[in-house]
C-alpha atoms as a PDB file:
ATOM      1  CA  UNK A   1       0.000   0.000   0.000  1.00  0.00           C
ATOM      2  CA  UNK A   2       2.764   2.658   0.672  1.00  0.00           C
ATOM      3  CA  UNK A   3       4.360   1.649  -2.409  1.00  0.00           C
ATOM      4  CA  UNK A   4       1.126   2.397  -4.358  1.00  0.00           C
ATOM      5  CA  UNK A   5       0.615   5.856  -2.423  1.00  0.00           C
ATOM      6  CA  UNK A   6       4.360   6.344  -3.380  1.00  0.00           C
ATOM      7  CA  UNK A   7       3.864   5.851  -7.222  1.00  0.00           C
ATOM      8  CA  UNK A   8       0.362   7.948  -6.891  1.00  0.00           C
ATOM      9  CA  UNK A   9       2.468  10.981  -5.530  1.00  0.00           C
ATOM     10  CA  UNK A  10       5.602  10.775  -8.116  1.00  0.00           C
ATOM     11  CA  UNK A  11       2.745  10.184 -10.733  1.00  0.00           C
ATOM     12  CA  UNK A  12       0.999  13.505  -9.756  1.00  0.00           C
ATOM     13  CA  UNK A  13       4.244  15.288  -9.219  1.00  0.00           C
ATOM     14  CA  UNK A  14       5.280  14.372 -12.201  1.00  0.00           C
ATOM     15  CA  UNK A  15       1.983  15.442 -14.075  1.00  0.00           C
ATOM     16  CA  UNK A  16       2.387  18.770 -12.187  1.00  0.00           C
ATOM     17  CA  UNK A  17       5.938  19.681 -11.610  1.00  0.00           C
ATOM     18  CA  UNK A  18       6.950  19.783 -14.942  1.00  0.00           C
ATOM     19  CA  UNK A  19       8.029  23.458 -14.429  1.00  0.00           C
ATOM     20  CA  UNK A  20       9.453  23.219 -11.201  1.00  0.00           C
ATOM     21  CA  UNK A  21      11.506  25.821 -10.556  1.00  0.00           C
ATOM     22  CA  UNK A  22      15.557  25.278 -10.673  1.00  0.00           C
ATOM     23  CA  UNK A  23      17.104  27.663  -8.009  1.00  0.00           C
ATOM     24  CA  UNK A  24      14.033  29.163  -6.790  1.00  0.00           C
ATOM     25  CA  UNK A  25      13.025  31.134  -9.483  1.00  0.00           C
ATOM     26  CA  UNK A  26       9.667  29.907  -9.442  1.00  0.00           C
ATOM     27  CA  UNK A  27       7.449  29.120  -6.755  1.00  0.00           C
ATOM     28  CA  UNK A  28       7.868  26.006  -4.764  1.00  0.00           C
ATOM     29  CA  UNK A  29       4.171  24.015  -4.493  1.00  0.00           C
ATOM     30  CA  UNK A  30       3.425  23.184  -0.697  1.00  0.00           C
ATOM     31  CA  UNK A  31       3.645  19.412  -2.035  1.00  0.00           C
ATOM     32  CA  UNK A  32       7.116  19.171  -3.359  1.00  0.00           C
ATOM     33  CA  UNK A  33       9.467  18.081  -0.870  1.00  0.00           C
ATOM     34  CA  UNK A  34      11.656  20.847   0.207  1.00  0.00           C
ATOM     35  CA  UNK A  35       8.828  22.694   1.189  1.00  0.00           C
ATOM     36  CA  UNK A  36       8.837  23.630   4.657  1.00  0.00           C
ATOM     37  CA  UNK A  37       7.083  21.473   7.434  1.00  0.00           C
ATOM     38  CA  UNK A  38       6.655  18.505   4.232  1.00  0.00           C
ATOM     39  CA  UNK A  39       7.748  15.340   4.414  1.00  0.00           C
ATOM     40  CA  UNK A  40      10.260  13.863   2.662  1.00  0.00           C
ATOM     41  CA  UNK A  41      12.865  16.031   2.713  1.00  0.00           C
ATOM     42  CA  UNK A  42      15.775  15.342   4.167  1.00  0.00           C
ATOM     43  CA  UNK A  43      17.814  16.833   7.455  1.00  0.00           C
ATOM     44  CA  UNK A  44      20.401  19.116   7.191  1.00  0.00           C
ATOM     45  CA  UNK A  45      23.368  17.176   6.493  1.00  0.00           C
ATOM     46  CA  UNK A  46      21.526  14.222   6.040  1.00  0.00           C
ATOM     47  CA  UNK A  47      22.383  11.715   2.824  1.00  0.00           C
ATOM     48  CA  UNK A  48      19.186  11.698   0.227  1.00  0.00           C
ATOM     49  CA  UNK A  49      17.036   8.288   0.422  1.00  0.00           C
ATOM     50  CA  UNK A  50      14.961   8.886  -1.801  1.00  0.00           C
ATOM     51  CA  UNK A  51      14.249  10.980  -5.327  1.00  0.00           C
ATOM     52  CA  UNK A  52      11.945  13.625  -3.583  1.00  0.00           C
ATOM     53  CA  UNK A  53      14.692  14.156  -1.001  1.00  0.00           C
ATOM     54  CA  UNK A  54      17.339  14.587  -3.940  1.00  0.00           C
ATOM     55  CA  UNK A  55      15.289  16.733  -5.615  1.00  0.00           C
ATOM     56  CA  UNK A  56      15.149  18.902  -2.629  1.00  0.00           C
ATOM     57  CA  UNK A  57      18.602  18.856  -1.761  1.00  0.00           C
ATOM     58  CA  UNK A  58      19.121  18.950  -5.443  1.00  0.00           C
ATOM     59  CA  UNK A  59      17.201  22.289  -5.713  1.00  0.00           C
ATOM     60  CA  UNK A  60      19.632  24.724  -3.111  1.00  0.00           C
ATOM     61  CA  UNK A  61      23.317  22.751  -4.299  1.00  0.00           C
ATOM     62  CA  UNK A  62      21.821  23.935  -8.274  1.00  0.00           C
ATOM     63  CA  UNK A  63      21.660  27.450  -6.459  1.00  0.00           C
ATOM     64  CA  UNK A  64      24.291  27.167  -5.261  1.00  0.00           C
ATOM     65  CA  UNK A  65      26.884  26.219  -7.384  1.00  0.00           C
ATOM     66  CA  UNK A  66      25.147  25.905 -10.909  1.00  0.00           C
ATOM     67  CA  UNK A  67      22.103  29.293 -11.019  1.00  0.00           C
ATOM     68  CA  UNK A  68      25.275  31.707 -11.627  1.00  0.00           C
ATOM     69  CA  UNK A  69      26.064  30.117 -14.781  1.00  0.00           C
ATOM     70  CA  UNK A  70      23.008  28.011 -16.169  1.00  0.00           C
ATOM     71  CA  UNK A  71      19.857  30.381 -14.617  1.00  0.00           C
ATOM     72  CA  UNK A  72      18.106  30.412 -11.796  1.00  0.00           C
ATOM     73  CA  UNK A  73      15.676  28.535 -13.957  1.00  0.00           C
ATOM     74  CA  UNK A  74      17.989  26.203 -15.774  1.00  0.00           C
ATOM     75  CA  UNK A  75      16.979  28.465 -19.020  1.00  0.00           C
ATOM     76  CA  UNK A  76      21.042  28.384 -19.806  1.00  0.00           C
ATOM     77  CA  UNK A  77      22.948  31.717 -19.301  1.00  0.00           C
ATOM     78  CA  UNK A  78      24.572  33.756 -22.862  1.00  0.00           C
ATOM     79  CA  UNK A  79      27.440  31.319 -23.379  1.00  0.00           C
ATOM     80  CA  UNK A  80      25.846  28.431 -21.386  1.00  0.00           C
ATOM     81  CA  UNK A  81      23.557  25.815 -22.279  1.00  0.00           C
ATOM     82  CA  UNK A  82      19.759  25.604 -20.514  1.00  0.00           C
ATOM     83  CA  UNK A  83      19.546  22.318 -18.307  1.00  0.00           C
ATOM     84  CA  UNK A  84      15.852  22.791 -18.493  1.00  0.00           C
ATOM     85  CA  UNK A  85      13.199  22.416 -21.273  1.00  0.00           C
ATOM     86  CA  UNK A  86      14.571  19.222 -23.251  1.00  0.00           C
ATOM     87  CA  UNK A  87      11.303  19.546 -25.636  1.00  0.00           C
ATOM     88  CA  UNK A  88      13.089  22.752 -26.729  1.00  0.00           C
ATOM     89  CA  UNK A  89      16.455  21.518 -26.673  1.00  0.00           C
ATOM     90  CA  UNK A  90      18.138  21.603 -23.614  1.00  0.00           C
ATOM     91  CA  UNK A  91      20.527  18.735 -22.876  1.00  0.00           C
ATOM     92  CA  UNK A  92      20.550  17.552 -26.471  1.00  0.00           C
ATOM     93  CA  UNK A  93      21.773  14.157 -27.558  1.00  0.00           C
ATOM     94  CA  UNK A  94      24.676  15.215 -29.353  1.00  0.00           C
ATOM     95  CA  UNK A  95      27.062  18.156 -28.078  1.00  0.00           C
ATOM     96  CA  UNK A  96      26.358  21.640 -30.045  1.00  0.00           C
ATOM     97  CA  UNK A  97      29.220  22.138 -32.418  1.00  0.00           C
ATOM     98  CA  UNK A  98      29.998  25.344 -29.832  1.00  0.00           C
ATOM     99  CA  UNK A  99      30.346  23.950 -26.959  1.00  0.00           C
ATOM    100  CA  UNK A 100      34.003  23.956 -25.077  1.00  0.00           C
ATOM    101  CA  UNK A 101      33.505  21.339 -22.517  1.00  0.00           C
ATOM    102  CA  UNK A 102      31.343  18.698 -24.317  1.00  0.00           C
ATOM    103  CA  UNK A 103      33.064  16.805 -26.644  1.00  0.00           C
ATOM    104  CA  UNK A 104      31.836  13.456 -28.155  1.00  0.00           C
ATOM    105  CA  UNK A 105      30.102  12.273 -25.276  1.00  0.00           C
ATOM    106  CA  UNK A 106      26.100  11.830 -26.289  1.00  0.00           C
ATOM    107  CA  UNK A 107      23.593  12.055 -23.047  1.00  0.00           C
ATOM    108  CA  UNK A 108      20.914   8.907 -24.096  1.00  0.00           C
ATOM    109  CA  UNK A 109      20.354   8.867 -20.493  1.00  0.00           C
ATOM    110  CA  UNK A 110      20.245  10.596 -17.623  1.00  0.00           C
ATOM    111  CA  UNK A 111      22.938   8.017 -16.505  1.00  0.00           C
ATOM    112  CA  UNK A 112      24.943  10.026 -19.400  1.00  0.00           C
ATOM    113  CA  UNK A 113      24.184  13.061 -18.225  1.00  0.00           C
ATOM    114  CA  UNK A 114      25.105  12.516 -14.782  1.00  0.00           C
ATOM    115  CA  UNK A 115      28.686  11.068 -15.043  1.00  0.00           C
ATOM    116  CA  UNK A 116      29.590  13.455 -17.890  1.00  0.00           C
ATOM    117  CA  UNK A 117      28.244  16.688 -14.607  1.00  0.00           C
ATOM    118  CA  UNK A 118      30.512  15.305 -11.900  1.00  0.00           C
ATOM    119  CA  UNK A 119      33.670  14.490 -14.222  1.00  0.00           C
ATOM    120  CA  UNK A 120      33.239  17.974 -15.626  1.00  0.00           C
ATOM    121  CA  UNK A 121      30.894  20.450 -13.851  1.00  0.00           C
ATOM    122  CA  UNK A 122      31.552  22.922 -12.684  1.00  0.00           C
ATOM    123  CA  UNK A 123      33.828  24.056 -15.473  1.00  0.00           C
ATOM    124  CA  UNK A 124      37.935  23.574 -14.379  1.00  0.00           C
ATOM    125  CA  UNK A 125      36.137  22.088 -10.791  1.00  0.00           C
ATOM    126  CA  UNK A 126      35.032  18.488 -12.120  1.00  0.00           C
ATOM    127  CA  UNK A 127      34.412  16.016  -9.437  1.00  0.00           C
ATOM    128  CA  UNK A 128      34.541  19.363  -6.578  1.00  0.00           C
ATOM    129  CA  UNK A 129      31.059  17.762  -5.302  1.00  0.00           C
ATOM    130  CA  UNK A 130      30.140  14.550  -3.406  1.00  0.00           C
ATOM    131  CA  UNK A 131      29.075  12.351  -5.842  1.00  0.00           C
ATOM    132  CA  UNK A 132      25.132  11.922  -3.855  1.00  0.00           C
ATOM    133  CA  UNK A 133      25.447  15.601  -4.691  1.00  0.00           C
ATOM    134  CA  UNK A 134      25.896  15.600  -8.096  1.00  0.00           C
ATOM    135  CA  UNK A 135      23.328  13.112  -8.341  1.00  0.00           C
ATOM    136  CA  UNK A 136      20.677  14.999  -5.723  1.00  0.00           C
ATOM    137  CA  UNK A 137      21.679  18.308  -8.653  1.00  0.00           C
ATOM    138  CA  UNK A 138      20.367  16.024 -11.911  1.00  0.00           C
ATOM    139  CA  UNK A 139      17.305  14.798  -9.569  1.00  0.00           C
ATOM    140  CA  UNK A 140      16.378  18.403  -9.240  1.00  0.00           C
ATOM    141  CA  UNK A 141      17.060  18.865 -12.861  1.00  0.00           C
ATOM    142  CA  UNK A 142      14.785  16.009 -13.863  1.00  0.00           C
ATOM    143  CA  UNK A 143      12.409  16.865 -11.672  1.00  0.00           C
ATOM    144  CA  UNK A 144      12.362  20.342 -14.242  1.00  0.00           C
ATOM    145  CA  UNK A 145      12.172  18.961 -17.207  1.00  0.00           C
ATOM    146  CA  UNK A 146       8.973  16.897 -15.667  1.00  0.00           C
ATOM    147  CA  UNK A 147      10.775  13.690 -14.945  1.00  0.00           C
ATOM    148  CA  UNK A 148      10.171  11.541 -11.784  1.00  0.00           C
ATOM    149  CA  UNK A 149      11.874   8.447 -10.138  1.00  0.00           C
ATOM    150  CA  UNK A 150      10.461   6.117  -7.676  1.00  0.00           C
ATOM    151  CA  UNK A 151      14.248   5.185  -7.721  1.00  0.00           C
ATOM    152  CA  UNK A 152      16.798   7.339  -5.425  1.00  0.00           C
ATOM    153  CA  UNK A 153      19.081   8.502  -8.623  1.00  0.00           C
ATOM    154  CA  UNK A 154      22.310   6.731  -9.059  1.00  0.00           C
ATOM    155  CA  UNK A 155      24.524   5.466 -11.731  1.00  0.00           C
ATOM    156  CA  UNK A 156      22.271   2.402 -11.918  1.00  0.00           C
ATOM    157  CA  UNK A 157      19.048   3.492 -12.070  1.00  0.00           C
ATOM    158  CA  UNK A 158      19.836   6.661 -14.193  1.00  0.00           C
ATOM    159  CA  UNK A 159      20.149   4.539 -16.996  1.00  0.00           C
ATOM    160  CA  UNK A 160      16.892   2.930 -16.715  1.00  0.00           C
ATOM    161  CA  UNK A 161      16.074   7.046 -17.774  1.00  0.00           C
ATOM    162  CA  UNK A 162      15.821   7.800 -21.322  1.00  0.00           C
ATOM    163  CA  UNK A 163      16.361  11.465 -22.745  1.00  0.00           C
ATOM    164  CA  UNK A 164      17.159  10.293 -25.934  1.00  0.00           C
ATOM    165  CA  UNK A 165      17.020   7.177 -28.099  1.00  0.00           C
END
């Protein structure tokens, strides 16, 4: 039964999230975790369990260390690419021809997309994060672009997420 009440609530988060706010920029709804006085999110300090507590500790370490550079709405910043709004083409498969840090590597899945952050983000400070942070960062991201887990995001079960076949 809490399983099924678990996949109801990433299923209606995920049907109304898809906007959520990277850094702050929009409003946080009283159900996302995060929120104050809501469950699920996780104690200062405390190691992510679950997706909804990434995506909450996801959404101050983007403001933190990736807002100045990518928006505080992922919406990519002049010389920076948008991490949110893959329908319009943020995180594309292949690398734009532009870019200076992305170089061959294609991001199929959010598995991709993840290794690829914490070997290289941020720029000339690759792998300057915990790894549950870089992970609780793309959670956050996901969570953006409208895409939920009833996984805790990791190099295993990122794969099992598709951004592009």
């Amino acid at each position: 039964m809490m399983r099924s009440a678990m996949k109801t609530t990433f299923t209606v988060l995920g049907l109304t999230l898809a906007a959520v706010a990277c850094g702050g920029g929009l409003p946080t709804p009283p159900s996302v975790p995060g929120a104050p006085g809501v469950p699920g999110t996780p104690a200062a300090g405390a190691e992510p369990k679950t997706f909804d507590e990434q995506v909450a500790a996801g959404k101050k370490l983007y403001a933190d260390n990736c807002a100045s550079c990518h928006g505080d709405n992922g919406e990519g910043g002049g010389k920076t690419p948008p991490v949110v709004g893959v329908a319009k083409g943020a995180l594309p498969l292949d690398a734009p021809a532009t870019s200076k840090t992305r170089k061959g590597t294609q991001f199929k899945t959010a598995a991709d997309i993840g290794l690829w952050a914490a070997k290289n983000m941020p720029p000339g400070g690759g792998g300057s994060l915990k790894e549950s942070e870089y992970w609780s960062i793309l959670a956050f991201d996901l969570k953006a672009n409208g895409v939920s887990s009833d996984k805790k995001l990791d190099a295993t079960s990122a794969k099992e997420i598709v951004i592009h076949k």
